[in-house]
N, C-alpha and C. Protein backbone atom coordinates (compact mmCIF):
# COMPACT_ATOMS: atom_id res chain seq x y z
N UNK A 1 -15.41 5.83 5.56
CA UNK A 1 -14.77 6.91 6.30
C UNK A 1 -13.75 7.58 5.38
N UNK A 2 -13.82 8.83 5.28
CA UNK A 2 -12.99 9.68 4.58
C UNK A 2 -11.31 10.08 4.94
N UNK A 3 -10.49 9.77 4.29
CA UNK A 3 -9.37 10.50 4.65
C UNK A 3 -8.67 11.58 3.66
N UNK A 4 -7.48 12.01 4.59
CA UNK A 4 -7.09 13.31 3.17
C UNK A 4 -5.46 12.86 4.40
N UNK A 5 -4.47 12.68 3.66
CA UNK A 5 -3.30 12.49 3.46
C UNK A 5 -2.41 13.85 3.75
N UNK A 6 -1.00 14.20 4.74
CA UNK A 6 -0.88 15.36 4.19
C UNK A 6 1.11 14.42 4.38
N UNK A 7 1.68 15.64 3.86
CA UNK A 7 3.02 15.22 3.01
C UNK A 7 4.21 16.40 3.10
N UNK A 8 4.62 15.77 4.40
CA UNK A 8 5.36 17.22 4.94
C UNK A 8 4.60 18.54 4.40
N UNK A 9 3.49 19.08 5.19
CA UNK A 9 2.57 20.24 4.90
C UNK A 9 2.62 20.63 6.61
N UNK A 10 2.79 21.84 6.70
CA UNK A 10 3.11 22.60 7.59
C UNK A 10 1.97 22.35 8.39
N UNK A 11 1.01 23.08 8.02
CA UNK A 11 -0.29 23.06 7.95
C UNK A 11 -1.15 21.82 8.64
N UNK A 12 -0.49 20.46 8.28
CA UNK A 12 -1.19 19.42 8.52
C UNK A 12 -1.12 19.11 10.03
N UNK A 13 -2.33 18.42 10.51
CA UNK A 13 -2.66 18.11 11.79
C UNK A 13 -1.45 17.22 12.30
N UNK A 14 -1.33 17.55 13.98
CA UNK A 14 -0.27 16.14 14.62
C UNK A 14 -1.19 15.16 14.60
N UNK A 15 -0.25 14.06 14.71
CA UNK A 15 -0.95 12.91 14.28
C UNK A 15 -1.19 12.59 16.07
N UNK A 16 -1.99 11.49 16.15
CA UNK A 16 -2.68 11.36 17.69
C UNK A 16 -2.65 9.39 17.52
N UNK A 17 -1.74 8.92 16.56
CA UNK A 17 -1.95 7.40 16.62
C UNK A 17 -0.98 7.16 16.09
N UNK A 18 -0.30 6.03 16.08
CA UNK A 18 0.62 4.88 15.03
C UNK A 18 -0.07 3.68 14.61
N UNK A 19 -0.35 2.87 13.83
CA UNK A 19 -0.34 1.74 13.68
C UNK A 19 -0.29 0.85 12.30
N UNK A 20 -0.06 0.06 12.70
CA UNK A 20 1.04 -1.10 11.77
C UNK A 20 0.22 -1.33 10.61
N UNK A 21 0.72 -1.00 9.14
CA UNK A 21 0.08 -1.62 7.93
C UNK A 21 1.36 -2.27 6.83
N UNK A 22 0.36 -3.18 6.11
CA UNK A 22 1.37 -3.46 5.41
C UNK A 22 0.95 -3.26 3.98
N UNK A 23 1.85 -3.11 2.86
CA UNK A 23 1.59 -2.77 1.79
C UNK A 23 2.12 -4.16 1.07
N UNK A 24 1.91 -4.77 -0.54
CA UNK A 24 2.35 -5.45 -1.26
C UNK A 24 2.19 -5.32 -2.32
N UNK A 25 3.48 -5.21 -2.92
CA UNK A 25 4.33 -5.54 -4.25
C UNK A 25 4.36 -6.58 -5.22
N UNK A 26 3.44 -6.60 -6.15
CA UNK A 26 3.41 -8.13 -6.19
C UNK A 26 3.30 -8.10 -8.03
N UNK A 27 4.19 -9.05 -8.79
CA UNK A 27 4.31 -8.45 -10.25
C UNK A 27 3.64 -10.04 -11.07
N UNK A 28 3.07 -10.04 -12.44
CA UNK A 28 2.20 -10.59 -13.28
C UNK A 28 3.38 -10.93 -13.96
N UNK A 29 3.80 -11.91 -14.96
CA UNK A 29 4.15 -12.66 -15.53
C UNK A 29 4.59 -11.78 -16.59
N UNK A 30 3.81 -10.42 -17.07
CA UNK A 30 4.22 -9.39 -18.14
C UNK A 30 5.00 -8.14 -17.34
N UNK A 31 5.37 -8.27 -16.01
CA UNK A 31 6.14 -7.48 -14.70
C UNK A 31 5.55 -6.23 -14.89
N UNK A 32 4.21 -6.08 -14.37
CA UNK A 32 3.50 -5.35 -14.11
C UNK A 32 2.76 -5.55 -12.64
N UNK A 33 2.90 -4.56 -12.40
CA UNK A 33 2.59 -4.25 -10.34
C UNK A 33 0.98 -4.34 -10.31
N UNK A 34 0.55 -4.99 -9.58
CA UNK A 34 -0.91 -4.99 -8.90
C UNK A 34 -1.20 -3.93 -8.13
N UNK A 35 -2.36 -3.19 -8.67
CA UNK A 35 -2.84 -1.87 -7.96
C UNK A 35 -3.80 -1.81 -8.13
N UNK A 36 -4.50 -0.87 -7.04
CA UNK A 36 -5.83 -0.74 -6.47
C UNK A 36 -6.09 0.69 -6.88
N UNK A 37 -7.45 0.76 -7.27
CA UNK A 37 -7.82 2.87 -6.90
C UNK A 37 -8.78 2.73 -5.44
N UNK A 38 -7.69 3.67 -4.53
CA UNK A 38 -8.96 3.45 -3.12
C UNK A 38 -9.92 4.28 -2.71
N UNK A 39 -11.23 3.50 -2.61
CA UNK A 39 -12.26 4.21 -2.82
C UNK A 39 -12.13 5.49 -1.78
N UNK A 40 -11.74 5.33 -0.66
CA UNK A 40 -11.78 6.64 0.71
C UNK A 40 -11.38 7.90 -0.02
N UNK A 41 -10.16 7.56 -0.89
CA UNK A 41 -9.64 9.15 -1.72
C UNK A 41 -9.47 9.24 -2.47
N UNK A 42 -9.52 8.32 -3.66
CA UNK A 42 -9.31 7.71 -5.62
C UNK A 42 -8.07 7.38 -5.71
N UNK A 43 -6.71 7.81 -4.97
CA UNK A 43 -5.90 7.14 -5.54
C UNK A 43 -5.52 5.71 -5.52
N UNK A 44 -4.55 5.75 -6.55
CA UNK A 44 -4.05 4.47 -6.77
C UNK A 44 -2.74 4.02 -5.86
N UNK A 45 -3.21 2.98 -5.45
CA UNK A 45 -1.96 2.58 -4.50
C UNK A 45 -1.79 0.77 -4.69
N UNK A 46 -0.78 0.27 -3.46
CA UNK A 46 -0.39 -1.51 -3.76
C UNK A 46 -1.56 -1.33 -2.76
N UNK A 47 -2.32 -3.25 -3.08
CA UNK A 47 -2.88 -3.57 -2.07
C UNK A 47 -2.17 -3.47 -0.70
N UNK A 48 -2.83 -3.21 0.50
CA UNK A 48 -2.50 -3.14 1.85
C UNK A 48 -3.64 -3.33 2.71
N UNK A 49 -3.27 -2.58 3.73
CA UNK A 49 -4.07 -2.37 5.12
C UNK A 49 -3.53 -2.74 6.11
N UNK A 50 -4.42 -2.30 7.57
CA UNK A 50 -3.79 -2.19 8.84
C UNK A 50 -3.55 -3.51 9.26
N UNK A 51 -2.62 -3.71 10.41
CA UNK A 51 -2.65 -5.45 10.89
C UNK A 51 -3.78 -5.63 12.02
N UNK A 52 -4.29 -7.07 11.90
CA UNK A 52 -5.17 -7.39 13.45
C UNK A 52 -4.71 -7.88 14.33
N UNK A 53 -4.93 -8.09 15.47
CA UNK A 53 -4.32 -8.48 16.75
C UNK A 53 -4.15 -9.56 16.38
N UNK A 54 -2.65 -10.37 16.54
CA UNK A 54 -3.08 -11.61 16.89
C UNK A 54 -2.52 -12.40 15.60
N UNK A 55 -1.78 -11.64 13.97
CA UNK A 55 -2.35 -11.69 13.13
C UNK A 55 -0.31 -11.18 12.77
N UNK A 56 -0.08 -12.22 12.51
CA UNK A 56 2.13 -11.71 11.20
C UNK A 56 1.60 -10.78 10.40
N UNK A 57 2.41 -9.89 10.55
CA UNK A 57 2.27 -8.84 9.89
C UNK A 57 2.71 -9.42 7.97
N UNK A 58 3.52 -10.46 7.85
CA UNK A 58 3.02 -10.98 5.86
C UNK A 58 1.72 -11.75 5.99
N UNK A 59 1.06 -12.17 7.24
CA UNK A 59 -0.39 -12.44 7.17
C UNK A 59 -1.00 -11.23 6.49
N UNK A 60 -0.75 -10.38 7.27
CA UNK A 60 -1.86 -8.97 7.02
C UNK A 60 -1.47 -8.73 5.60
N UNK A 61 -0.31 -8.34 4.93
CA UNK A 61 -0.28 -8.66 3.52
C UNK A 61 -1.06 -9.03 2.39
N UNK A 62 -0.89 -10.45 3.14
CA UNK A 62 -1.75 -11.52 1.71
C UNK A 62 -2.58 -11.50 2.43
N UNK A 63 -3.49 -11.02 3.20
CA UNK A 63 -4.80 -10.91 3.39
C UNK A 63 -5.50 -9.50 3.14
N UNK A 64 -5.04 -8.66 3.72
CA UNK A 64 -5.59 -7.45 2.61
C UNK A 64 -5.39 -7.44 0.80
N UNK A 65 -4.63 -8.06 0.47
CA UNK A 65 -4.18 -8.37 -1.19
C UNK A 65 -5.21 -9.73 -1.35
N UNK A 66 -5.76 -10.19 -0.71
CA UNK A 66 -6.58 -11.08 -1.41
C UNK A 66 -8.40 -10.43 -1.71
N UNK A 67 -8.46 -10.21 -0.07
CA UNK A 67 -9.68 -8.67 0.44
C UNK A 67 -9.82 -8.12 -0.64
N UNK A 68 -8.64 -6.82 -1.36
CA UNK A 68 -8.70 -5.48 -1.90
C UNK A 68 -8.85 -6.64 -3.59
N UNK A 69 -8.22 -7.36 -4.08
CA UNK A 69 -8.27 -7.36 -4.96
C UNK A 69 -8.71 -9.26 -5.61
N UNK A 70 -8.87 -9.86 -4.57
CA UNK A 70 -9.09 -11.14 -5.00
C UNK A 70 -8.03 -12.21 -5.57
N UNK A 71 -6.91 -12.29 -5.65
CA UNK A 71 -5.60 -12.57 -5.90
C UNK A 71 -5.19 -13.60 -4.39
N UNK A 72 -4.68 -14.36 -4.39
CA UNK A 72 -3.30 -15.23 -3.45
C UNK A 72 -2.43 -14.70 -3.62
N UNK A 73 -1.68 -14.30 -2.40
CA UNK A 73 0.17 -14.22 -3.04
C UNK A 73 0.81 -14.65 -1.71
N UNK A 74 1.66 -14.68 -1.40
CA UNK A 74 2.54 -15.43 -0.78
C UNK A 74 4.02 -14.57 -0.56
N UNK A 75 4.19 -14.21 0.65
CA UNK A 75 5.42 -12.65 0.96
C UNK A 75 6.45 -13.62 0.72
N UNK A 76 7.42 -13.22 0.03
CA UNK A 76 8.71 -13.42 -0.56
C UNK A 76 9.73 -12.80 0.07
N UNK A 77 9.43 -11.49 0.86
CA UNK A 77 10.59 -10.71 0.73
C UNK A 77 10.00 -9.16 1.19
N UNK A 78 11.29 -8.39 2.12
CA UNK A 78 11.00 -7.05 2.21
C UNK A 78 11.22 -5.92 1.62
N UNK A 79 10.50 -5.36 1.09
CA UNK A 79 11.00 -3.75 0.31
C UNK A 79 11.60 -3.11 1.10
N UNK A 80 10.83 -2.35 2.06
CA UNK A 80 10.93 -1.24 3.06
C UNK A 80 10.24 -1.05 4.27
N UNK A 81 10.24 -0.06 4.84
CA UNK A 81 9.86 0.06 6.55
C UNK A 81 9.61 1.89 5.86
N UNK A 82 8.83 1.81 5.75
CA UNK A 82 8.21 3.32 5.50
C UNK A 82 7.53 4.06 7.39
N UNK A 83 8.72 4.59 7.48
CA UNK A 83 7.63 5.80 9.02
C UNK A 83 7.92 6.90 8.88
N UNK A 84 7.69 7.42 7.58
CA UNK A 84 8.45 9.17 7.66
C UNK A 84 7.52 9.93 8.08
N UNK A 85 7.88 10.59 9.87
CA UNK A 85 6.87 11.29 10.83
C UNK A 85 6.40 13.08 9.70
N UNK A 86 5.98 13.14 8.71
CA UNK A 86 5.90 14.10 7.87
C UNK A 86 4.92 13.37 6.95
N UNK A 87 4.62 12.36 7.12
CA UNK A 87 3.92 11.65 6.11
C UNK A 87 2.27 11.54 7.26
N UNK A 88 1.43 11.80 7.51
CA UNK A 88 0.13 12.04 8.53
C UNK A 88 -0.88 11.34 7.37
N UNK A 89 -2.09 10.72 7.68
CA UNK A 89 -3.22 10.49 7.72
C UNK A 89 -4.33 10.87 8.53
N UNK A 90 -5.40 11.18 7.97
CA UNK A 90 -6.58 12.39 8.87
C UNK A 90 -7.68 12.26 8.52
N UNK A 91 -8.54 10.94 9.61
CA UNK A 91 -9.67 10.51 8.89
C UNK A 91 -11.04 11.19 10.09
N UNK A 92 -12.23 11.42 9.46
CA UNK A 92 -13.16 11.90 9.50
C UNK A 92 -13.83 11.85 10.95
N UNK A 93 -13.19 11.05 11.89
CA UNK A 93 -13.48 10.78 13.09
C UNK A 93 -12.51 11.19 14.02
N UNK A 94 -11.37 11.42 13.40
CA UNK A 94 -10.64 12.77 14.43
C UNK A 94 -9.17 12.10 14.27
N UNK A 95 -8.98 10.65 14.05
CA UNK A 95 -7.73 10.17 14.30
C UNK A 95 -7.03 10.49 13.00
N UNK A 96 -6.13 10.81 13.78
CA UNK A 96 -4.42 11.70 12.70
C UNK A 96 -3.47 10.41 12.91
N UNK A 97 -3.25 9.51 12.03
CA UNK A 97 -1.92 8.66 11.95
C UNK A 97 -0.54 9.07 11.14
N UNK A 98 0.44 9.01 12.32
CA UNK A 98 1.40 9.31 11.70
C UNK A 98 2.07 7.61 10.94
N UNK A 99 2.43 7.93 9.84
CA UNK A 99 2.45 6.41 8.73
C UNK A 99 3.44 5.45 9.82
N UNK A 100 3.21 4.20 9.22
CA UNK A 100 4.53 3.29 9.47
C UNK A 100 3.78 2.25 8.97
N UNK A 101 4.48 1.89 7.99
CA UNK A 101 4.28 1.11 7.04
C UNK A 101 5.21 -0.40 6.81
N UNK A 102 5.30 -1.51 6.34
CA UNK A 102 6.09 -2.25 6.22
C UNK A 102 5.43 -2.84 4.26
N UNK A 103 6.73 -2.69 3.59
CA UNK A 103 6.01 -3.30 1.94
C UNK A 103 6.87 -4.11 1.62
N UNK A 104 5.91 -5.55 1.23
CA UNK A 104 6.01 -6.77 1.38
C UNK A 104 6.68 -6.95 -0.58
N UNK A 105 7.51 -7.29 -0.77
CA UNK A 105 6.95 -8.57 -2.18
C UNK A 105 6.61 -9.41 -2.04
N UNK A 106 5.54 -10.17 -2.99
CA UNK A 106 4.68 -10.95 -2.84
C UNK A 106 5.06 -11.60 -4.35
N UNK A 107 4.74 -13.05 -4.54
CA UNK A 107 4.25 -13.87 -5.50
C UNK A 107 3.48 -14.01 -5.75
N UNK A 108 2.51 -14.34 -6.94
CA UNK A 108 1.04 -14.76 -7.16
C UNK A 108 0.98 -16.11 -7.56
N UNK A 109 -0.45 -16.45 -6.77
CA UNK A 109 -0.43 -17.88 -6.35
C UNK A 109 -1.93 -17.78 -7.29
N UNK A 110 -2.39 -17.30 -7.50
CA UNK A 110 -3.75 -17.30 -8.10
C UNK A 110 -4.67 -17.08 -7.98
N UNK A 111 -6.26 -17.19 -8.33
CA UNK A 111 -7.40 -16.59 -7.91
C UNK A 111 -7.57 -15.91 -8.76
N UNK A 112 -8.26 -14.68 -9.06
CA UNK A 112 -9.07 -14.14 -10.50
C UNK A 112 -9.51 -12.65 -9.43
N UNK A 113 -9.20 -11.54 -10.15
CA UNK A 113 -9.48 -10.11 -10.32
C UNK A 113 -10.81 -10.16 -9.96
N UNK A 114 -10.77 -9.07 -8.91
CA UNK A 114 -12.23 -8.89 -8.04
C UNK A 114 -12.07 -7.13 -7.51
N UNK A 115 -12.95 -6.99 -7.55
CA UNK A 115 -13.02 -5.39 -6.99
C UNK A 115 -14.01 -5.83 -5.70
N UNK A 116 -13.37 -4.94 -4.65
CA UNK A 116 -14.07 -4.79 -3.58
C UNK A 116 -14.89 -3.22 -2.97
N UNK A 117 -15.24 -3.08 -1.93
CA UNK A 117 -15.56 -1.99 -1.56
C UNK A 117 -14.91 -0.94 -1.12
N UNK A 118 -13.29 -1.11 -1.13
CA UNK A 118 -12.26 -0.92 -0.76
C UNK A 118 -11.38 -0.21 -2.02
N UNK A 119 -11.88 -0.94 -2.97
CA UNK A 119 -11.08 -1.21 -3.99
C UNK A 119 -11.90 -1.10 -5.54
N UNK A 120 -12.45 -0.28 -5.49
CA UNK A 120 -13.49 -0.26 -6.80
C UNK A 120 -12.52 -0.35 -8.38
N UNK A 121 -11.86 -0.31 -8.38
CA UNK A 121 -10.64 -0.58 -9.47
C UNK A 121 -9.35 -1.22 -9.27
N UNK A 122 -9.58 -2.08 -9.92
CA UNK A 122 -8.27 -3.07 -9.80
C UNK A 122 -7.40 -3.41 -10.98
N UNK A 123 -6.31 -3.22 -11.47
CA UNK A 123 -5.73 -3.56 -12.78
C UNK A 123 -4.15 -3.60 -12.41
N UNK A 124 -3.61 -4.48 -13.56
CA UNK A 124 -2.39 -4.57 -13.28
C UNK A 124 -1.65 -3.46 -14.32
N UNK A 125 -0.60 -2.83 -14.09
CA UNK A 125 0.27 -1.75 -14.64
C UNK A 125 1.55 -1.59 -14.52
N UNK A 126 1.67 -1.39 -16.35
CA UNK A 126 3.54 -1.99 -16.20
C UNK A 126 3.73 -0.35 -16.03
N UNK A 127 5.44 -0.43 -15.89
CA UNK A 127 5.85 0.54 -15.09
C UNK A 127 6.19 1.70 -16.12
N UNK A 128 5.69 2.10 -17.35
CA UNK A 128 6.00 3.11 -17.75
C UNK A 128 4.60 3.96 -17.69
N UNK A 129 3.58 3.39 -17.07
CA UNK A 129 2.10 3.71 -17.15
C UNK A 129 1.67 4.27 -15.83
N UNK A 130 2.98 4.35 -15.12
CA UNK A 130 2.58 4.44 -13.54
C UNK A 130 2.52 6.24 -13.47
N UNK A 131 3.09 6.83 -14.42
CA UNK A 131 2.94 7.91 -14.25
C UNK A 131 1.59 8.56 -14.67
N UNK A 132 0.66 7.70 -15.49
CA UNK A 132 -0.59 8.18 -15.31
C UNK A 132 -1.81 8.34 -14.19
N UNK A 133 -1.48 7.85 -13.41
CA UNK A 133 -2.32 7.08 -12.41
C UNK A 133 -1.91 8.22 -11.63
N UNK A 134 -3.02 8.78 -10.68
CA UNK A 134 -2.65 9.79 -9.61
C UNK A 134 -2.37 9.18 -8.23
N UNK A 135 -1.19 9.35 -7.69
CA UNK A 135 -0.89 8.15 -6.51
C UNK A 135 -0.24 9.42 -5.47
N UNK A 136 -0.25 8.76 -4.16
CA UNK A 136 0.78 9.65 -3.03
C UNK A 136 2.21 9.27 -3.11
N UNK A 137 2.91 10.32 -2.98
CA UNK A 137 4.36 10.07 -3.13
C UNK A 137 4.61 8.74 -2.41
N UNK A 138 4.32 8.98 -1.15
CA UNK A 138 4.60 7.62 -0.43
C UNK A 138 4.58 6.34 -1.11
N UNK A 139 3.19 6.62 -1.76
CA UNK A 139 3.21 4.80 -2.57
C UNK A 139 4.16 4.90 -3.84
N UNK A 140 4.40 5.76 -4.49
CA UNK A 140 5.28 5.50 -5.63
C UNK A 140 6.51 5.58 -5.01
N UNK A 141 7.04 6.02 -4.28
CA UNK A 141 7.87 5.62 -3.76
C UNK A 141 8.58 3.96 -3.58
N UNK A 142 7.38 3.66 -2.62
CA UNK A 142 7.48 1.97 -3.03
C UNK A 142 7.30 0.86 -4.00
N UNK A 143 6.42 2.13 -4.68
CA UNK A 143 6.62 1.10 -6.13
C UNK A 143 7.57 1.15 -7.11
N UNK A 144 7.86 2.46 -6.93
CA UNK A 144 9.47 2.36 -7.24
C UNK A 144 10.77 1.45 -6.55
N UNK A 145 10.49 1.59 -5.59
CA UNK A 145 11.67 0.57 -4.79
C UNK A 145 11.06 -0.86 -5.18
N UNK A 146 10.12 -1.41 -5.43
CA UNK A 146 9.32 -2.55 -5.66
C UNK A 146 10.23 -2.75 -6.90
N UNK A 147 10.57 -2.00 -8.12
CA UNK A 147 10.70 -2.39 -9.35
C UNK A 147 12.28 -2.14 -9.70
N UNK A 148 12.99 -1.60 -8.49
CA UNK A 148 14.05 -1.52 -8.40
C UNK A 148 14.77 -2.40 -7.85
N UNK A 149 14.30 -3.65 -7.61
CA UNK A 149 14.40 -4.91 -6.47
C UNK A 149 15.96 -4.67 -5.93
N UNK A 150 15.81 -3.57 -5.16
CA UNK A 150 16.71 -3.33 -4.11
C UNK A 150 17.65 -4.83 -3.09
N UNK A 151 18.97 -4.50 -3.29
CA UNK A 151 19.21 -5.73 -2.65
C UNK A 151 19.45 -5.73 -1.15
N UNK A 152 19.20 -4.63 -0.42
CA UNK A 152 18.97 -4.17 1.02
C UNK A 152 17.48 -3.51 1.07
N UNK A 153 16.51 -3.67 2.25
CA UNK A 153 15.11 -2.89 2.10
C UNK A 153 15.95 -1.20 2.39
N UNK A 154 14.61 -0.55 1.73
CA UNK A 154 14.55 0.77 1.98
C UNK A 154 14.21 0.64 4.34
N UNK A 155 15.51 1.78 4.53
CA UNK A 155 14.45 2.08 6.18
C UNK A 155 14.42 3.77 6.04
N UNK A 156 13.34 3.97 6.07
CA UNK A 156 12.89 5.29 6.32
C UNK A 156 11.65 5.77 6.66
């Protein structure tokens, strides 16, 4: 299913949903961030995804981060609470989500680099390289706050 992102754009659809995802932060031994390219739109973002019923939201975490990229990690800690109502998602079946996000740091516990269907590129990237990679503000955002190890989370 296709989406297209819009970013305080006038233009962009109201959103018609909320729901809960979580993103993770999670750094390699050479402090380089774990990132995904996602297949729905190419960019590069932290592993994430939505939560399931039933299901802690640092569950949903280290379970989409194991899913997207084949890795263990283990939530440590909160970045931020990302819901900026200007930030919309607009996928191919009609639903407009307005974001709200929660991004986790994570530890790595182990397991071995896997690409999924989700996730057709997976590599780790230290942080002067992040500006190559085409990403949504939103996520560099947090990966900026990720590498800024903030000693209060971001709320916004």
């Amino acid at each position: 299913m296709g989406r297209t992102e819009y970013f305080h754009d006038p233009a962009g659809p109201r959103p018609n949903r909320i729901v809960t995802a979580a993103t993770t932060f999670v750094l390699d031994e050479h402090e380089r961030v774990l990132m995904i390219q996602r297949s729905d739109n190419g960019l590069w973002a932290l592993p994430g995804g939505t939560q399931d019923v039933g299901e802690r939201i640092a569950t949903t975490a280290e379970r989409e981060t194991r899913e997207e990229t084949g890795y263990e990690v283990r939530v440590t800690g909160l970045i931020g609470v990302y819901s900026d109502p200007g930030h919309v998602i607009a996928y191919d079946d009609g639903e407009v989500r307005q974001q709200f996000a929660l991004s986790f740091r994570a530890e790595l516990l182990g397991g071995e680099l896997e690409h999924s269907e989700e996730s057709p590129e997976v590599r780790w990237v230290a942080d002067n390289e992040l500006d190559e990679l085409p990403m949504h503000p939103s996520i560099r955002l947090r990966v900026d706050h990720g590498f800024e190890d903030r000693a209060e989370p971001y709320i916004g």
